[in-house]
C-alpha atoms as a PDB file:
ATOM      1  CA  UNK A   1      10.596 -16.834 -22.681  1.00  0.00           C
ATOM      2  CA  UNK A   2      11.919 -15.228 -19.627  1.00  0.00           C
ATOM      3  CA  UNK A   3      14.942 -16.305 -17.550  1.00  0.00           C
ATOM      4  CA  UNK A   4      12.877 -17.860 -14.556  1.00  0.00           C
ATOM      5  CA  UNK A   5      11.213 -20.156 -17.383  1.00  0.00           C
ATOM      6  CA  UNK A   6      14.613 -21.604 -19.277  1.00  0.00           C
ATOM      7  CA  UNK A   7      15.997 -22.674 -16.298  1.00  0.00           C
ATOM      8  CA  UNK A   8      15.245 -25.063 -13.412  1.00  0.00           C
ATOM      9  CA  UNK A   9      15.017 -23.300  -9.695  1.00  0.00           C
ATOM     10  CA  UNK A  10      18.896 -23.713  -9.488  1.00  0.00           C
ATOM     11  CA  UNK A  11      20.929 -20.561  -9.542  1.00  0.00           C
ATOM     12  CA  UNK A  12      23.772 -22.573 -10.424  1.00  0.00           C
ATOM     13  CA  UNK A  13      21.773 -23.892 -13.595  1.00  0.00           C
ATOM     14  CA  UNK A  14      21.375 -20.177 -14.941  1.00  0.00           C
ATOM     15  CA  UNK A  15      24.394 -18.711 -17.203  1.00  0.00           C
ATOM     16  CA  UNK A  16      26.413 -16.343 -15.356  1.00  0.00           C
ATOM     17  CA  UNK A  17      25.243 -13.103 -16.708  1.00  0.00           C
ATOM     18  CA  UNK A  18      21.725 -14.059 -16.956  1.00  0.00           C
ATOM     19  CA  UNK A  19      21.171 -14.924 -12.982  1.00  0.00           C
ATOM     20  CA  UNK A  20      19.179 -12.238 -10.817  1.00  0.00           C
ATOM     21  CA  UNK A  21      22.100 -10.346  -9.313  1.00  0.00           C
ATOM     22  CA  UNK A  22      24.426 -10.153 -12.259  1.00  0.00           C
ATOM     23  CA  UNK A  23      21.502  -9.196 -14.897  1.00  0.00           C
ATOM     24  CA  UNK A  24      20.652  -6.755 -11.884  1.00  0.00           C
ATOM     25  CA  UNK A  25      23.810  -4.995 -11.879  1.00  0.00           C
ATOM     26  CA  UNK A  26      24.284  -4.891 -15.763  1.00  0.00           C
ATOM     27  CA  UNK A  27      20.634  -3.845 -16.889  1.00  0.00           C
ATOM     28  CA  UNK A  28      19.195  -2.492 -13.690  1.00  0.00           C
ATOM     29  CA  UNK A  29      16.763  -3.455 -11.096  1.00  0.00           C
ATOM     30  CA  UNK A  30      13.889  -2.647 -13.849  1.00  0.00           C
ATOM     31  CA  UNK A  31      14.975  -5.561 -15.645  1.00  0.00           C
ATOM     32  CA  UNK A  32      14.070  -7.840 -13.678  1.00  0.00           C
ATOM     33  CA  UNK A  33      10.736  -9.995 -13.096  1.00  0.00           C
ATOM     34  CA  UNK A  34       8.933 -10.396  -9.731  1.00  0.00           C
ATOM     35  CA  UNK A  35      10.279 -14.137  -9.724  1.00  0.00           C
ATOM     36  CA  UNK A  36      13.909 -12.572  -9.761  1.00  0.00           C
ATOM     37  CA  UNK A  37      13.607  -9.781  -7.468  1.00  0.00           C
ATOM     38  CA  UNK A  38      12.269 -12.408  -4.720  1.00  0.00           C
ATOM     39  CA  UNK A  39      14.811 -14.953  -5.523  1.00  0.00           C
ATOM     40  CA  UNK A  40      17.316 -11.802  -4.965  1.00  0.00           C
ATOM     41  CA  UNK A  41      15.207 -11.269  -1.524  1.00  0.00           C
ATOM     42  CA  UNK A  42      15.388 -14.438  -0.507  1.00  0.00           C
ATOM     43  CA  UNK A  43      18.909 -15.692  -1.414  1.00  0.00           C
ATOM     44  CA  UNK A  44      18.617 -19.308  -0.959  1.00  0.00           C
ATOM     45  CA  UNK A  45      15.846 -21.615  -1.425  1.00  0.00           C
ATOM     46  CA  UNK A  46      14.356 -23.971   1.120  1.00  0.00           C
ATOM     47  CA  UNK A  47      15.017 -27.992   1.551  1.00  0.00           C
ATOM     48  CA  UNK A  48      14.098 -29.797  -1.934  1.00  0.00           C
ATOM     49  CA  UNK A  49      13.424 -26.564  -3.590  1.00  0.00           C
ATOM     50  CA  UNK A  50      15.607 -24.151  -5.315  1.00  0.00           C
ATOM     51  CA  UNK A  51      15.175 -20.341  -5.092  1.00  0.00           C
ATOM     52  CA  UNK A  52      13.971 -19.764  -8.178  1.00  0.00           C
ATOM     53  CA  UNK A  53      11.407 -22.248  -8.183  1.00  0.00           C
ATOM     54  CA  UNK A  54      10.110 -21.362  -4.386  1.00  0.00           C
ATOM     55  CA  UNK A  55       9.652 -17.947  -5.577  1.00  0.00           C
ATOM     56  CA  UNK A  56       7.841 -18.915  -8.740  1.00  0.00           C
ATOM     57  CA  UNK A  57       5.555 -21.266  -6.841  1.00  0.00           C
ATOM     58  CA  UNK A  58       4.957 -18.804  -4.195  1.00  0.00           C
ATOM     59  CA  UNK A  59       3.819 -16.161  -6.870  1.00  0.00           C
ATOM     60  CA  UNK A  60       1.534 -18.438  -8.655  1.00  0.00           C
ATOM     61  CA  UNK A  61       0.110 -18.906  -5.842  1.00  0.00           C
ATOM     62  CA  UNK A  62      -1.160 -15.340  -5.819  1.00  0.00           C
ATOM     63  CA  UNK A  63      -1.814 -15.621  -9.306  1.00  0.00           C
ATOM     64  CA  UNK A  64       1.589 -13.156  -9.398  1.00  0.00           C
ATOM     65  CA  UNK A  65       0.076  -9.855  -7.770  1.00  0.00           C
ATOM     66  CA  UNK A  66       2.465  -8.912  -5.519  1.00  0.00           C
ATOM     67  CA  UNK A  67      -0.537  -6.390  -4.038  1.00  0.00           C
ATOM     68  CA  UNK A  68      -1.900  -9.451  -2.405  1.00  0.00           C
ATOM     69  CA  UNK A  69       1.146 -10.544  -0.520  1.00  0.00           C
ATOM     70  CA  UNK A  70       1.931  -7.080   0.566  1.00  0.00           C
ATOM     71  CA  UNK A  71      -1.369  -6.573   3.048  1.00  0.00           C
ATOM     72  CA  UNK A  72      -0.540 -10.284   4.445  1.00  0.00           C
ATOM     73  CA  UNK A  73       0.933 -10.042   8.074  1.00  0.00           C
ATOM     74  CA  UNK A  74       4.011 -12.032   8.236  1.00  0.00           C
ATOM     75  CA  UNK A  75       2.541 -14.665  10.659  1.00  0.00           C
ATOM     76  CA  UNK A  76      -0.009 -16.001   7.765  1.00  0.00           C
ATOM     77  CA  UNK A  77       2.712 -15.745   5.109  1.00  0.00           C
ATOM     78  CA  UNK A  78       4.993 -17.973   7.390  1.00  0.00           C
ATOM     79  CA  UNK A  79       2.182 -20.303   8.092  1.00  0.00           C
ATOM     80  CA  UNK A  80       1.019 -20.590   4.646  1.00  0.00           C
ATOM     81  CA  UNK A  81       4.611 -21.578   3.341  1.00  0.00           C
ATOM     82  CA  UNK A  82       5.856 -24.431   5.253  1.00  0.00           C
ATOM     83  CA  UNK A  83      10.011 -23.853   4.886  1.00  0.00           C
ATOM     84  CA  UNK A  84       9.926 -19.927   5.021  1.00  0.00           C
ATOM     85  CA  UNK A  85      11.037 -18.889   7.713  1.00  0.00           C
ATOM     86  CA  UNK A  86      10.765 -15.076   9.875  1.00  0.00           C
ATOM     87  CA  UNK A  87      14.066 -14.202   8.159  1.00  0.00           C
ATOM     88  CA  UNK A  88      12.619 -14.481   5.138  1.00  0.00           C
ATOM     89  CA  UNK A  89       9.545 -13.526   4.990  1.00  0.00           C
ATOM     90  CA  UNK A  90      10.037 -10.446   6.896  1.00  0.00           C
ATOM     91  CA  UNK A  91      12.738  -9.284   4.538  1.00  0.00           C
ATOM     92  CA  UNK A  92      10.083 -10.097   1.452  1.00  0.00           C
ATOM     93  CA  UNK A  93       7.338  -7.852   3.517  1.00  0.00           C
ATOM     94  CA  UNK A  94      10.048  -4.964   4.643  1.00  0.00           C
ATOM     95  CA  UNK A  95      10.575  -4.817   0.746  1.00  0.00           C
ATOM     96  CA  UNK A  96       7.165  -4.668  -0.404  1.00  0.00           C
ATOM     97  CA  UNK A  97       6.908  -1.727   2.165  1.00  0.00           C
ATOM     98  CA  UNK A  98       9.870   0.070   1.253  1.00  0.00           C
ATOM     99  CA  UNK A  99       8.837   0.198  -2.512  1.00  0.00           C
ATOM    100  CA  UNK A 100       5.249   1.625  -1.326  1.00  0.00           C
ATOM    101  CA  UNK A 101       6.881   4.505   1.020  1.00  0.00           C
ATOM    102  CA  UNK A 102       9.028   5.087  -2.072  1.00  0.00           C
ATOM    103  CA  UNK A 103       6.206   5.240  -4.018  1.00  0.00           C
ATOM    104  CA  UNK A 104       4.571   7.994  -1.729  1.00  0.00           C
ATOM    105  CA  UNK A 105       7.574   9.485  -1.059  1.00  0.00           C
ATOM    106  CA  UNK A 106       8.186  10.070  -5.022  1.00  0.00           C
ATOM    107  CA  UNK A 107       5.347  12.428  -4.731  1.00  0.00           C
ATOM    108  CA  UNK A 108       6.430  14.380  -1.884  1.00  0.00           C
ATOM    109  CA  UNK A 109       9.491  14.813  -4.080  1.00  0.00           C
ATOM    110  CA  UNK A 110       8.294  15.957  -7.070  1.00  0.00           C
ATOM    111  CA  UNK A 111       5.428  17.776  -5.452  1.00  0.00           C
ATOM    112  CA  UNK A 112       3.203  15.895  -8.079  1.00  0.00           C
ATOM    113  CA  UNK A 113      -0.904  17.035  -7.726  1.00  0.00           C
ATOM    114  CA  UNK A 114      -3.302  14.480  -5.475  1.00  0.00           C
ATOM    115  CA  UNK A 115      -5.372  14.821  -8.745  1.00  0.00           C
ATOM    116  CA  UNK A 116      -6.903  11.276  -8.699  1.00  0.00           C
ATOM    117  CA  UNK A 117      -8.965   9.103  -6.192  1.00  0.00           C
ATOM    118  CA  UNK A 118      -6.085   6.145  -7.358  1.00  0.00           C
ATOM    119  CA  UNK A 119      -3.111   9.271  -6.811  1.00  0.00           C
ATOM    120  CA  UNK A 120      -4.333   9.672  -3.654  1.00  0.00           C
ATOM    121  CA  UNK A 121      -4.979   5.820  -3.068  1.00  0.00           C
ATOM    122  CA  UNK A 122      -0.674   5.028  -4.146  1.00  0.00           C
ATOM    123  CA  UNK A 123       0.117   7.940  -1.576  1.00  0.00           C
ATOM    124  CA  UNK A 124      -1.755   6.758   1.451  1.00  0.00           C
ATOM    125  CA  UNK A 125      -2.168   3.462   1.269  1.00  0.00           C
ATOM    126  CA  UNK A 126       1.497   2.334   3.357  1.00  0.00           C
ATOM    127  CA  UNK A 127      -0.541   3.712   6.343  1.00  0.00           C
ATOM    128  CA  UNK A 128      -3.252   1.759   6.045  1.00  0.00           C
ATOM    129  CA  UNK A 129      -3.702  -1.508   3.881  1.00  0.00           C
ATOM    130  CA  UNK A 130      -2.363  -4.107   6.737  1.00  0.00           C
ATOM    131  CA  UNK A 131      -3.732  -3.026  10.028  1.00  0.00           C
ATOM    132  CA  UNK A 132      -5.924  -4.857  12.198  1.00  0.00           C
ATOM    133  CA  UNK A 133      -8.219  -2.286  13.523  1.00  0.00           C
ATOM    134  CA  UNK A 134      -9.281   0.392  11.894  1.00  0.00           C
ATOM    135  CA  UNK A 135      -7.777   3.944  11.254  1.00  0.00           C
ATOM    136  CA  UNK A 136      -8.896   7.286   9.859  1.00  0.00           C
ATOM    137  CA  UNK A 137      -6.635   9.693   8.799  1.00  0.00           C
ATOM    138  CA  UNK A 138      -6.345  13.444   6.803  1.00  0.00           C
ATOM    139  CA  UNK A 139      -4.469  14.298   3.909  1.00  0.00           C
ATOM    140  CA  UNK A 140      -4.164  18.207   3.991  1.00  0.00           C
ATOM    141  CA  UNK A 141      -3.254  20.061   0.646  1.00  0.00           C
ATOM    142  CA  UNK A 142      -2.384  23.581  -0.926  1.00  0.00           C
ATOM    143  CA  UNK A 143      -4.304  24.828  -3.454  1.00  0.00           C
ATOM    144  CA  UNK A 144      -2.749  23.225  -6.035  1.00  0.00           C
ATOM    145  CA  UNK A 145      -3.177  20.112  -4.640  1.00  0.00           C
ATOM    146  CA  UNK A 146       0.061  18.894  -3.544  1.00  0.00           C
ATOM    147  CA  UNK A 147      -0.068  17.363  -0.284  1.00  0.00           C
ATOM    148  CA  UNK A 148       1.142  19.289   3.033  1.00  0.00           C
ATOM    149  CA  UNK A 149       1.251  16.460   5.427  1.00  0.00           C
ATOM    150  CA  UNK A 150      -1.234  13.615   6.592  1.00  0.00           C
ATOM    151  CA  UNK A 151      -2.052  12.748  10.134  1.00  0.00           C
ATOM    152  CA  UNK A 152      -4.124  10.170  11.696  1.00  0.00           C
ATOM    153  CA  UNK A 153      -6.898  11.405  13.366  1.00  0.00           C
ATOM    154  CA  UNK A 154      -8.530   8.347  15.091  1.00  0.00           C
ATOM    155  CA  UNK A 155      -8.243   4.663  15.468  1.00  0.00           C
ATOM    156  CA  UNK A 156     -10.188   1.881  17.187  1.00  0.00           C
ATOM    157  CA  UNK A 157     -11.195  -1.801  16.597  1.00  0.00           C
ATOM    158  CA  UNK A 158     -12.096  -4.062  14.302  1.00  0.00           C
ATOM    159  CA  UNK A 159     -15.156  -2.248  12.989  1.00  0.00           C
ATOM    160  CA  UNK A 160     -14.794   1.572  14.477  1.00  0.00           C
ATOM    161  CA  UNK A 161     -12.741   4.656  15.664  1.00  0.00           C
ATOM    162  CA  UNK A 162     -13.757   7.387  17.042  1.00  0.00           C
ATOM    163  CA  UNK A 163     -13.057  10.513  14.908  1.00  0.00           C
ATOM    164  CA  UNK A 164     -12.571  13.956  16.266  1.00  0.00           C
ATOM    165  CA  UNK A 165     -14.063  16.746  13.663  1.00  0.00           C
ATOM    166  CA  UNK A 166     -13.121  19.829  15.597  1.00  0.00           C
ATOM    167  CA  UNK A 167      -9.094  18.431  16.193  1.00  0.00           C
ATOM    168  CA  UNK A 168      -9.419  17.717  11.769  1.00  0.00           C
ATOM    169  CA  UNK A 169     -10.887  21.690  11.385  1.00  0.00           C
ATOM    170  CA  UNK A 170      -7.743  22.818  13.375  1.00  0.00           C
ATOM    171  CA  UNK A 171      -5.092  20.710  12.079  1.00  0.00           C
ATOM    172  CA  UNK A 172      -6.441  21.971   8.635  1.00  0.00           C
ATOM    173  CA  UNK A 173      -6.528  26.032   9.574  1.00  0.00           C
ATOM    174  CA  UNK A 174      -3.072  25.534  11.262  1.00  0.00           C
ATOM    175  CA  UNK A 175      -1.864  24.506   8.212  1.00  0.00           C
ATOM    176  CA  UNK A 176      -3.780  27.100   6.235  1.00  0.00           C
ATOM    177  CA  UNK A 177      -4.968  23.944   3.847  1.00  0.00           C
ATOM    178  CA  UNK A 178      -7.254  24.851   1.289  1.00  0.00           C
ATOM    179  CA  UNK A 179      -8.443  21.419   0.909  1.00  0.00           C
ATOM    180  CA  UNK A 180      -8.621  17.622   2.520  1.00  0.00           C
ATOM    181  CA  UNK A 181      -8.856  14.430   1.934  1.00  0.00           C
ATOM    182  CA  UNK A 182     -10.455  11.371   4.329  1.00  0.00           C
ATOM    183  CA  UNK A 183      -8.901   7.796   5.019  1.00  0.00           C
ATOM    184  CA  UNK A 184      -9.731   4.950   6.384  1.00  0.00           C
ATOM    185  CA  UNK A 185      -9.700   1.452   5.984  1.00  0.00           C
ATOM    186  CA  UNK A 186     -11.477  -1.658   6.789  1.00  0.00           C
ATOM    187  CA  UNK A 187      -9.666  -4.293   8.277  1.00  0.00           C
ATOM    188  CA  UNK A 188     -12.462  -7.013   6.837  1.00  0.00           C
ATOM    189  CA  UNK A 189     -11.582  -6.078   3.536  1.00  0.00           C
ATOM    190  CA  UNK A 190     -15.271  -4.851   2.841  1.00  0.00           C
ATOM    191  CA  UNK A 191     -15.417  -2.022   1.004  1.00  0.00           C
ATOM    192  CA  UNK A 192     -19.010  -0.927   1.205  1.00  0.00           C
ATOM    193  CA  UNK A 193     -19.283   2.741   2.776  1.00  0.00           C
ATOM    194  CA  UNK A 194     -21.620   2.053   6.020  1.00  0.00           C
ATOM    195  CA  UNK A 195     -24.226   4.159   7.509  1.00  0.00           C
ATOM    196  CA  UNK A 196     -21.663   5.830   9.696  1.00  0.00           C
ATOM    197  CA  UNK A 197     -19.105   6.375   7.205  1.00  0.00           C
ATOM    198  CA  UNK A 198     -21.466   8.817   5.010  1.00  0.00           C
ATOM    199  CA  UNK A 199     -22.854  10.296   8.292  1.00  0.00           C
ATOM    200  CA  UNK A 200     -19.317  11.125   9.267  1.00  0.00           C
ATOM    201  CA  UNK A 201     -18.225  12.464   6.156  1.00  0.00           C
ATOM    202  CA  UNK A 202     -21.300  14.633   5.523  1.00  0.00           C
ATOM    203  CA  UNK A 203     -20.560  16.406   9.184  1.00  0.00           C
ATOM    204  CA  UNK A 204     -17.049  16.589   8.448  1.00  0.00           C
ATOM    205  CA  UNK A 205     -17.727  18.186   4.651  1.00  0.00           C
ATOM    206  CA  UNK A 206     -20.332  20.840   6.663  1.00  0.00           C
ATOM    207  CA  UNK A 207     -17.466  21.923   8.936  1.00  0.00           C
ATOM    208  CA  UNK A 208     -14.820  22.065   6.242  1.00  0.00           C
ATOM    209  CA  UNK A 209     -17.462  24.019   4.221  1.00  0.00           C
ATOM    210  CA  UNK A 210     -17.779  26.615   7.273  1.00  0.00           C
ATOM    211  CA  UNK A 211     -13.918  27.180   6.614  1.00  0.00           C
ATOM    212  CA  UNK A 212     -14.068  27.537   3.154  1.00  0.00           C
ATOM    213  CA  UNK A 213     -12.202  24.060   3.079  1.00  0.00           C
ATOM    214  CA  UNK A 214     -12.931  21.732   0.652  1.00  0.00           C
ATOM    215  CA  UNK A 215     -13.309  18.232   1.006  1.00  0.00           C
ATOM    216  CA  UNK A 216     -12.468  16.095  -2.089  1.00  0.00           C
ATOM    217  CA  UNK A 217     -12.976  12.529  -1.463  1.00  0.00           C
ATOM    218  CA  UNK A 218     -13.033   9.978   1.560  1.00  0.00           C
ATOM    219  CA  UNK A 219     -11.433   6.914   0.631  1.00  0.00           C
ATOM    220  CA  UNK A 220     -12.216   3.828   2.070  1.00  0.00           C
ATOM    221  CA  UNK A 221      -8.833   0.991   2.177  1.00  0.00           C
ATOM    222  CA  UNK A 222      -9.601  -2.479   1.809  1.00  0.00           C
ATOM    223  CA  UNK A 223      -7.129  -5.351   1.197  1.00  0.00           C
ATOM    224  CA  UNK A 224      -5.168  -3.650  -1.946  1.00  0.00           C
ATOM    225  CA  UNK A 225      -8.267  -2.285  -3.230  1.00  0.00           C
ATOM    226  CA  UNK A 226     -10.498   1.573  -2.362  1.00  0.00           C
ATOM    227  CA  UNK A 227     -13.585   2.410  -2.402  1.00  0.00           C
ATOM    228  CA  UNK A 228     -13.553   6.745  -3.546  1.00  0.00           C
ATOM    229  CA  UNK A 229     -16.736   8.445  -2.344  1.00  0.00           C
ATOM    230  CA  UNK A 230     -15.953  11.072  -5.324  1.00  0.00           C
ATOM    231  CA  UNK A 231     -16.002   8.625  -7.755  1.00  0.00           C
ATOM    232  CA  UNK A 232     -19.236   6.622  -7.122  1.00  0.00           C
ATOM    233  CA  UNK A 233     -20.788  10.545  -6.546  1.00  0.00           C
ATOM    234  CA  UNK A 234     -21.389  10.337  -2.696  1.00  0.00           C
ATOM    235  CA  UNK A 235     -19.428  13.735  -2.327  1.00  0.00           C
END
């Protein structure tokens, strides 16, 4: 039984070395469930409710994927928890974001391979999974397929940017990138690939081709989830 379930939403009701903070320090932040690294986040509870049980309620709520509360804008989170406040909540969200960028900064790091449609997915995604228009952007990489940098290449409203293929083609011989990869997301959520988005992917795979660059995949963001046009065979 884990620590969040012995003990009522009190901190004060948890032993010592078993509350968030302490069992942080001794065992490491790995240690630690979601419930306690929130309850960490937030500090304090809100009026009637102790920290430990806010944060446990507030999980359930999500049925405990984290993903889901990370592509909510801070104005719905606030509204849909009566007591949390902009202090709070933004410090929850400017978490959630830090551990993404760490997560795609661990690969810039480690020069680890864009090998996967869900590799490349973990490395982009802190650009796009919480806007409200859309984006497109380019992930440029060597020939072993580490990345060289990303860039955005377009953005627009709710259902369309305008993309650019001739500034992508120079970007990618500037950089003397052997290969790409496309990104955008829909703000809806949707993750069916439109009309436009194969028509736009097929002209920018025919210039890359010119180049001798190849195009991998073109992956669409939704809310926490992708759609990879490599791995349903569109590329």
């Amino acid at each position: 039984m884990s620590t969040e379930a012995k003990y009522k939403g009190l901190m004060a009701d948890i032993p010592e070395d078993a509350r968030p903070r302490e069992k942080a320090l001794a065992l490491g932040m790995g240690a630690l469930s979601d419930v306690e690294l929130m309850a960490i986040v937030f500090s304090t509870g809100i009026k009637g409710k102790g920290v430990m049980d806010l944060c446990r309620d507030i999980l359930g709520e999500y049925g405990y994927h984290l993903s889901k509360i990370s592509s909510m804008p801070a104005r719905d989170f606030i509204r849909n928890h009566k007591g949390i406040g902009p202090a709070k909540a933004l410090t929850l969200l400017a978490g959630i974001e830090l551990g993404l960028r760490a997560a795609a900064d661990a690969v810039k790091v480690e020069e680890k391979k864009i090998t996967s449609s869900q590799t490349a997915f973990d490395y982009m995604q802190h650009h796009l999974y919480n806007l409200d228009h859309e984006e497109f952007w380019v992930l440029l990489l060597r020939n072993n397929l580490t990345p060289m940098r990303e860039f955005r290449v377009g953005q627009g409203g709710i259902a369309a940017t305008f993309v650019d293929v001739k500034l992508i083609m120079k970007e990618a011989l500037l950089s003397n990138a052997t290969s790409m990869m496309l990104f955008h997301n829909h703000p809806s959520g949707a993750l069916e690939a439109s009309a436009q988005d194969r028509a736009l992917t097929k002209k920018i795979v025919d210039a890359a081709r010119y180049f001798d660059i190849r195009v991998l995949d073109h992956i669409i963001v939704g809310k926490s989830k992708y759609f990879s046009f490599h791995d349903e065979g569109l590329m």
